[in-house]
C-alpha atoms as a PDB file:
ATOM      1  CA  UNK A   1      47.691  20.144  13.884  1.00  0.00           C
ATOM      2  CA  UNK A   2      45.396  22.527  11.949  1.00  0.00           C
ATOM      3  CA  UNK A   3      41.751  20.600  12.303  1.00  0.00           C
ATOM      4  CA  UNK A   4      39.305  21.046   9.681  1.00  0.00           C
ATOM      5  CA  UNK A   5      37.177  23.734  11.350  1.00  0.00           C
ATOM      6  CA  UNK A   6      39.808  26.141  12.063  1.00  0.00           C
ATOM      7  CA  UNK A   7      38.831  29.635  12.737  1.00  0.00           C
ATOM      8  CA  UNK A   8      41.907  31.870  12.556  1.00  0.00           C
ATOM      9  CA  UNK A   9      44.838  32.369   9.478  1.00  0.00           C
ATOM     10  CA  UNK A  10      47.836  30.017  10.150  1.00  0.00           C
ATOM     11  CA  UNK A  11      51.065  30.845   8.815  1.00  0.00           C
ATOM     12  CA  UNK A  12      50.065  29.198   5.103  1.00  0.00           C
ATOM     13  CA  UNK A  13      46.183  28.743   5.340  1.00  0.00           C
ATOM     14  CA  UNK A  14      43.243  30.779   5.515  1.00  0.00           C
ATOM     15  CA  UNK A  15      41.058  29.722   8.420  1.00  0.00           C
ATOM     16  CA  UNK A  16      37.152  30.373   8.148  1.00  0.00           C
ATOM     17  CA  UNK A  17      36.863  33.652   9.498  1.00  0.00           C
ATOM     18  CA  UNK A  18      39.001  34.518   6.424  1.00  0.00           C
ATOM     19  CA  UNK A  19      36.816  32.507   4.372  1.00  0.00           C
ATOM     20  CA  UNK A  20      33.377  33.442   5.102  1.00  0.00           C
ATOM     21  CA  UNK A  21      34.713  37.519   5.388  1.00  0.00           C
ATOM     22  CA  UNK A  22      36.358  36.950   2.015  1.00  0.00           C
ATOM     23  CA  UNK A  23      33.276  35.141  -0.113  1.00  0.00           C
ATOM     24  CA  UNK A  24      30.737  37.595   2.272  1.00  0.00           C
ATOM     25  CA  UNK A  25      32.137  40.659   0.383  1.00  0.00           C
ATOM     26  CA  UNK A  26      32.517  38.880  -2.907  1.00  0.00           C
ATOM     27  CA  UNK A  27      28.840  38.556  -3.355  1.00  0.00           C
ATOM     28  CA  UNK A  28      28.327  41.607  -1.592  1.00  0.00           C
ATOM     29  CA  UNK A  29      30.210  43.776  -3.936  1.00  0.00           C
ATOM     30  CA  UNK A  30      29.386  41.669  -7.110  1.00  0.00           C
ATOM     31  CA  UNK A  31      25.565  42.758  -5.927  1.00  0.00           C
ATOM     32  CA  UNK A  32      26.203  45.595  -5.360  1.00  0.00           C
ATOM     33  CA  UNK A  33      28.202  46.430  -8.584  1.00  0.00           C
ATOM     34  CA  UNK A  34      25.133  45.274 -10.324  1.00  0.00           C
ATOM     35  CA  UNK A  35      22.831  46.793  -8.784  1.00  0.00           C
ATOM     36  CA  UNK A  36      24.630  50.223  -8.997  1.00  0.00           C
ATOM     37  CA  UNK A  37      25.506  49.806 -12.493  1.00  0.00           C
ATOM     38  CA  UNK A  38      21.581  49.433 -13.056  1.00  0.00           C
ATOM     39  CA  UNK A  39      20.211  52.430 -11.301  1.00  0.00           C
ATOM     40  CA  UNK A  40      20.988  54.901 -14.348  1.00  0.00           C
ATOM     41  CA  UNK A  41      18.598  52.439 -16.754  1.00  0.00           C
ATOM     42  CA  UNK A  42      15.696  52.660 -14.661  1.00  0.00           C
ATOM     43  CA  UNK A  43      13.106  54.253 -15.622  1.00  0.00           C
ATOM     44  CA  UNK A  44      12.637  57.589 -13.805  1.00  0.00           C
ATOM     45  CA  UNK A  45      10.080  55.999 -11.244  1.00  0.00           C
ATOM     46  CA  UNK A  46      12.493  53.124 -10.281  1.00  0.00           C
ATOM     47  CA  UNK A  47      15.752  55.132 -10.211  1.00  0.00           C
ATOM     48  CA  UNK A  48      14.829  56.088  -6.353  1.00  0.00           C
ATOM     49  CA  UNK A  49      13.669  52.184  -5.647  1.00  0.00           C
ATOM     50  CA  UNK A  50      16.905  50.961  -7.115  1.00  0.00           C
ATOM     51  CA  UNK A  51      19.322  53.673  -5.338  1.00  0.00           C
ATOM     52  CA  UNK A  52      17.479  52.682  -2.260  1.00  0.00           C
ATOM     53  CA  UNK A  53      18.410  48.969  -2.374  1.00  0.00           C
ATOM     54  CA  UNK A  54      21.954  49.936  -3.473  1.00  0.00           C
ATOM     55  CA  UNK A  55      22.013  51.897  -0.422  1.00  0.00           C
ATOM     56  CA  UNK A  56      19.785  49.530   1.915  1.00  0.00           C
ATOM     57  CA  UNK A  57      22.223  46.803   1.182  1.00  0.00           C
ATOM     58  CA  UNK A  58      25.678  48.504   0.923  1.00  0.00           C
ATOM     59  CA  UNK A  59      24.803  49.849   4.454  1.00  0.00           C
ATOM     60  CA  UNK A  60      23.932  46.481   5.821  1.00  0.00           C
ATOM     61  CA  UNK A  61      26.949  45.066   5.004  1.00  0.00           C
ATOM     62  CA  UNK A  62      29.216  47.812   5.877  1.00  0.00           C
ATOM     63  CA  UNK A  63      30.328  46.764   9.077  1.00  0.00           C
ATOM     64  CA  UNK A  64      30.968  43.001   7.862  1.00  0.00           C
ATOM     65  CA  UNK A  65      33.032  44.822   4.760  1.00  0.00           C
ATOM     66  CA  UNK A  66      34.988  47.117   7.403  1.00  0.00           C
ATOM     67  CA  UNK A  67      35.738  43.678   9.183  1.00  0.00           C
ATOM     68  CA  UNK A  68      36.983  42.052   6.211  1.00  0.00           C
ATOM     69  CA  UNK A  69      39.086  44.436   5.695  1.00  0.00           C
ATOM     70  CA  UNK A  70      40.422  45.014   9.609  1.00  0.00           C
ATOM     71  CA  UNK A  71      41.006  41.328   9.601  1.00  0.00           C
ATOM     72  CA  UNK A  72      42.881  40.965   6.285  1.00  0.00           C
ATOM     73  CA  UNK A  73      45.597  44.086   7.794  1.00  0.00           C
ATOM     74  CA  UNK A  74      45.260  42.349  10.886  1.00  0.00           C
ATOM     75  CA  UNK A  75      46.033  38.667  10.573  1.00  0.00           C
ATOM     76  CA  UNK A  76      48.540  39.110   7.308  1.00  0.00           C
ATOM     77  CA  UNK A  77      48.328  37.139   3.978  1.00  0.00           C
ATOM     78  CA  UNK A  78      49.098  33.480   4.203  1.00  0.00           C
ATOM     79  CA  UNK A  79      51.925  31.933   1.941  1.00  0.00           C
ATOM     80  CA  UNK A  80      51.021  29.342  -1.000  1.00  0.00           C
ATOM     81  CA  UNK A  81      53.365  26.930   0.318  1.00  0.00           C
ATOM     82  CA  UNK A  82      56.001  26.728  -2.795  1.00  0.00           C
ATOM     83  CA  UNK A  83      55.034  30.338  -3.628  1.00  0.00           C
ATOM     84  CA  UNK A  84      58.208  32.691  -4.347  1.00  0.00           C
ATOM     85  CA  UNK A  85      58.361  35.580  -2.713  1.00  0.00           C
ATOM     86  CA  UNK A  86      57.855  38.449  -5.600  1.00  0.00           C
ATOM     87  CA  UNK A  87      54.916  36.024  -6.127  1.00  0.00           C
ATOM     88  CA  UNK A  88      53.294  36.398  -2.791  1.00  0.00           C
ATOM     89  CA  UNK A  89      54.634  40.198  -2.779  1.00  0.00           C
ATOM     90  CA  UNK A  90      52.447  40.768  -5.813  1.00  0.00           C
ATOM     91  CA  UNK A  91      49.487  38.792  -4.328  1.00  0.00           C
ATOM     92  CA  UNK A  92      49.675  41.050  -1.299  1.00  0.00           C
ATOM     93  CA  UNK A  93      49.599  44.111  -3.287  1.00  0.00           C
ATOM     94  CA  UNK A  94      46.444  43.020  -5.739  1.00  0.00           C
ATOM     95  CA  UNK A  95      45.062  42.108  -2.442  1.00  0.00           C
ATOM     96  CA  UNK A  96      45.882  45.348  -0.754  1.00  0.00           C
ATOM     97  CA  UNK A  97      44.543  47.431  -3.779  1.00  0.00           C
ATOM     98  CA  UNK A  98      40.873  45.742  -3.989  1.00  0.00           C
ATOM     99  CA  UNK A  99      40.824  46.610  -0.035  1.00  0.00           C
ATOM    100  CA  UNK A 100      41.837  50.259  -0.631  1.00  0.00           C
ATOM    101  CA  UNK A 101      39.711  50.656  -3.184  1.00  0.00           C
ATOM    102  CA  UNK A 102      36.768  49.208  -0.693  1.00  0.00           C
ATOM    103  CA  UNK A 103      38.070  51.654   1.720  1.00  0.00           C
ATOM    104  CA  UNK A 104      37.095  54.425  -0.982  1.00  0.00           C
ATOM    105  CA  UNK A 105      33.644  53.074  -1.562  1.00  0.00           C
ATOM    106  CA  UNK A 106      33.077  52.575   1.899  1.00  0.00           C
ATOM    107  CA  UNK A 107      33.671  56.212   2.756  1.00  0.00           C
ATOM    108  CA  UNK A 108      31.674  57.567  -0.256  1.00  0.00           C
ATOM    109  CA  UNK A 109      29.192  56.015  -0.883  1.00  0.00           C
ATOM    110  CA  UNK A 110      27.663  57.194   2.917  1.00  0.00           C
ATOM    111  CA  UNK A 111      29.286  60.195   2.235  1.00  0.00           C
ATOM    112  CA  UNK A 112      27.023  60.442  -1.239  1.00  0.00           C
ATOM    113  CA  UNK A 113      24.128  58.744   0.015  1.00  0.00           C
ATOM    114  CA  UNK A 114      23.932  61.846   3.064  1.00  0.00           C
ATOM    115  CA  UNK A 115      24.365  64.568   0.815  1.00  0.00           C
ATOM    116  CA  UNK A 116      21.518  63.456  -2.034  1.00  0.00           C
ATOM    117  CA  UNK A 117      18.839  65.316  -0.920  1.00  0.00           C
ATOM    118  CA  UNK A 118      20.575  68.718  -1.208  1.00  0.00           C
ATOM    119  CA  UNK A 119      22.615  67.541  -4.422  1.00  0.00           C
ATOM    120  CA  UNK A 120      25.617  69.310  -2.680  1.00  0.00           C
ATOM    121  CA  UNK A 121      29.368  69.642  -3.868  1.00  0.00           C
ATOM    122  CA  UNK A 122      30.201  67.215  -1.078  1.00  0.00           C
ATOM    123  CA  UNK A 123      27.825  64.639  -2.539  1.00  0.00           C
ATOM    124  CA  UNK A 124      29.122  65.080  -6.236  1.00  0.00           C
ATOM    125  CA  UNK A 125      32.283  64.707  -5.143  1.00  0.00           C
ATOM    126  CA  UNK A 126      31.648  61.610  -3.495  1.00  0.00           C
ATOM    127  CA  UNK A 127      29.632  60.405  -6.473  1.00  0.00           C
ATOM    128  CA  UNK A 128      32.864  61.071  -8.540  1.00  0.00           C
ATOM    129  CA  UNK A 129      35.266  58.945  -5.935  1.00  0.00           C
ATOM    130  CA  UNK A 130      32.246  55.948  -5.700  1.00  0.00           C
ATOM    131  CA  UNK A 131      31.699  55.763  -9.237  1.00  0.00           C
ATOM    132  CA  UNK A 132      35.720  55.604  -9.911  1.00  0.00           C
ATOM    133  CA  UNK A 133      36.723  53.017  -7.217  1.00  0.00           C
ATOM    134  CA  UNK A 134      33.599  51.177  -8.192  1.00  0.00           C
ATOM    135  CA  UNK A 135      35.211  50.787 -11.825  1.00  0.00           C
ATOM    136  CA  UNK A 136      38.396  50.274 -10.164  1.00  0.00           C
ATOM    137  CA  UNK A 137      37.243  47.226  -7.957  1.00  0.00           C
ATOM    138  CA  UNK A 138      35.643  45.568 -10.940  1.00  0.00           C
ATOM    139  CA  UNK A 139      38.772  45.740 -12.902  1.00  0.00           C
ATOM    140  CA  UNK A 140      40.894  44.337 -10.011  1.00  0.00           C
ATOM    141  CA  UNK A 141      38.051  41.656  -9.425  1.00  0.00           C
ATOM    142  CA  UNK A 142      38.290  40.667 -12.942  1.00  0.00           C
ATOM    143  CA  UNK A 143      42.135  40.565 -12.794  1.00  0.00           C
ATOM    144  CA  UNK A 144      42.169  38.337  -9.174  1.00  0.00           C
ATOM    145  CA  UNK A 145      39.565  36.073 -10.512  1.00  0.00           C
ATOM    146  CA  UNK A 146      41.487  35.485 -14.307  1.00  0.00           C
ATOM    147  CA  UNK A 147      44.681  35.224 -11.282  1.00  0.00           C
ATOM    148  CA  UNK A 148      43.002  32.711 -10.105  1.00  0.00           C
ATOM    149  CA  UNK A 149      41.629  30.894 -12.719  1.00  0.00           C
ATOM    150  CA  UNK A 150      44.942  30.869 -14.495  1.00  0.00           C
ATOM    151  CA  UNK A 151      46.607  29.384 -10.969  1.00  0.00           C
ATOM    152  CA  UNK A 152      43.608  26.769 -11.251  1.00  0.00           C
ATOM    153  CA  UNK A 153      44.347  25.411 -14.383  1.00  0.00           C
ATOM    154  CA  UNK A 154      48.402  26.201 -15.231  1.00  0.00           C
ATOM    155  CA  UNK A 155      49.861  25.423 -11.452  1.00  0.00           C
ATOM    156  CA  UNK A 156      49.565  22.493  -8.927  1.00  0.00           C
ATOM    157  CA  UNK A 157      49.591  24.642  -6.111  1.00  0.00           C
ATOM    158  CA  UNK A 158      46.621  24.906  -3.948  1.00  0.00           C
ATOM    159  CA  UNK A 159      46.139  29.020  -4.117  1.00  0.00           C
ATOM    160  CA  UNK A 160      42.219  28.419  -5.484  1.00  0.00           C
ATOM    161  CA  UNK A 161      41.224  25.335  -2.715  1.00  0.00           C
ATOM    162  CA  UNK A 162      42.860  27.407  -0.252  1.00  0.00           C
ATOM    163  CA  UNK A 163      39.596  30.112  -0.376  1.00  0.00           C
ATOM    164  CA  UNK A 164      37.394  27.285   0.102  1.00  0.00           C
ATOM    165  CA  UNK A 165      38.968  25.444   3.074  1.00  0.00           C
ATOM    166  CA  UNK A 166      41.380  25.859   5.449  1.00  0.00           C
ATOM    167  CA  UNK A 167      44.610  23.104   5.005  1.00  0.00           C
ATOM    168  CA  UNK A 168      43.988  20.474   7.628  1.00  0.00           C
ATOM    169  CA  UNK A 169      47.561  19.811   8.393  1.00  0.00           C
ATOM    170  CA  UNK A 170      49.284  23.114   8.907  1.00  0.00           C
ATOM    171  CA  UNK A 171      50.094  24.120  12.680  1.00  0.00           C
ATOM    172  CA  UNK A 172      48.096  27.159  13.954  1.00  0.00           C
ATOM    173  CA  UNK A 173      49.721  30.548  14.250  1.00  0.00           C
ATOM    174  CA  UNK A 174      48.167  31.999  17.285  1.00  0.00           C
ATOM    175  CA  UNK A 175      49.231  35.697  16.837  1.00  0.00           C
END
């Protein structure tokens, strides 16, 4: 039996590593979103202070980010139990796109943040990829969260109380 506080993904639950990685990047990237979607309204002497934070926090949680994502390819996608399979297939590949798309901000927004001082072709370029998979995410964000608010309140299946805690009575998968 699956207790209460497991740690790893079982076959049909998310376990809280999952959990914490997957609401850790949530507010991460909501934060961040805002925050970078601010910086052009500043006023000229708080455009630097508010790239700065952008960039302060999005390098702090980098490496948690890069783990959420390494974990999610790692330990697969659990199964809603009752979910069909083009149903799960689809989930996967929403799933799979917001973590590409994090991939792409991941790599440019370092790549940008580097090349700012010398406002070189590498650091437009990046600014061009960031800008796009940061318009991307929030589109795909929008799209899980109406996914799961629809799932919430037109299914009795347990996809939304799944991301809060794991299911206490499913056995543990320990690969």
């Amino acid at each position: 039996m699956n207790s209460p506080g497991s740690l790893l993904d079982t076959k049909n639950s998310f376990g809280w590593l999952s959990i914490g990685l997957h609401w850790f990047a949530a507010l991460t990237i909501i934060l961040l979103w805002f925050i970078g979607q601010s910086i052009a309204s500043q006023s000229v002497e708080q455009i630097d202070a508010r790239r700065s934070l952008h960039i302060t926090i999005g390098l702090v949680a980098w490496l948690p980010l890069v783990a959420r994502i390494a974990w999610r390819y790692k330990s697969g996608h659990p199964r809603v139990n009752g979910q069909s399979l083009l149903t799960h297939r689809l989930a996967k590949a929403a799933h799979s796109s917001m973590l590409l798309v994090l991939v792409v901000m991941l790599i440019s927004g370092p790549l940008m943040a580097w090349a700012i001082p010398d406002r070189s072709s590498l650091s437009e370029f990046a600014f061009v990829f960031h800008s796009n998979a940061a318009k991307a995410l929030a589109v795909l964000v929008v799209l899980h969260s109406l996914a799961a608010l629809k799932h919430l309140m037109f299914h009795e299946d347990e996809t939304v109380a799944r991301i809060f805690l794991p299911r206490k009575d499913d056995v543990q998968n320990e690969e």
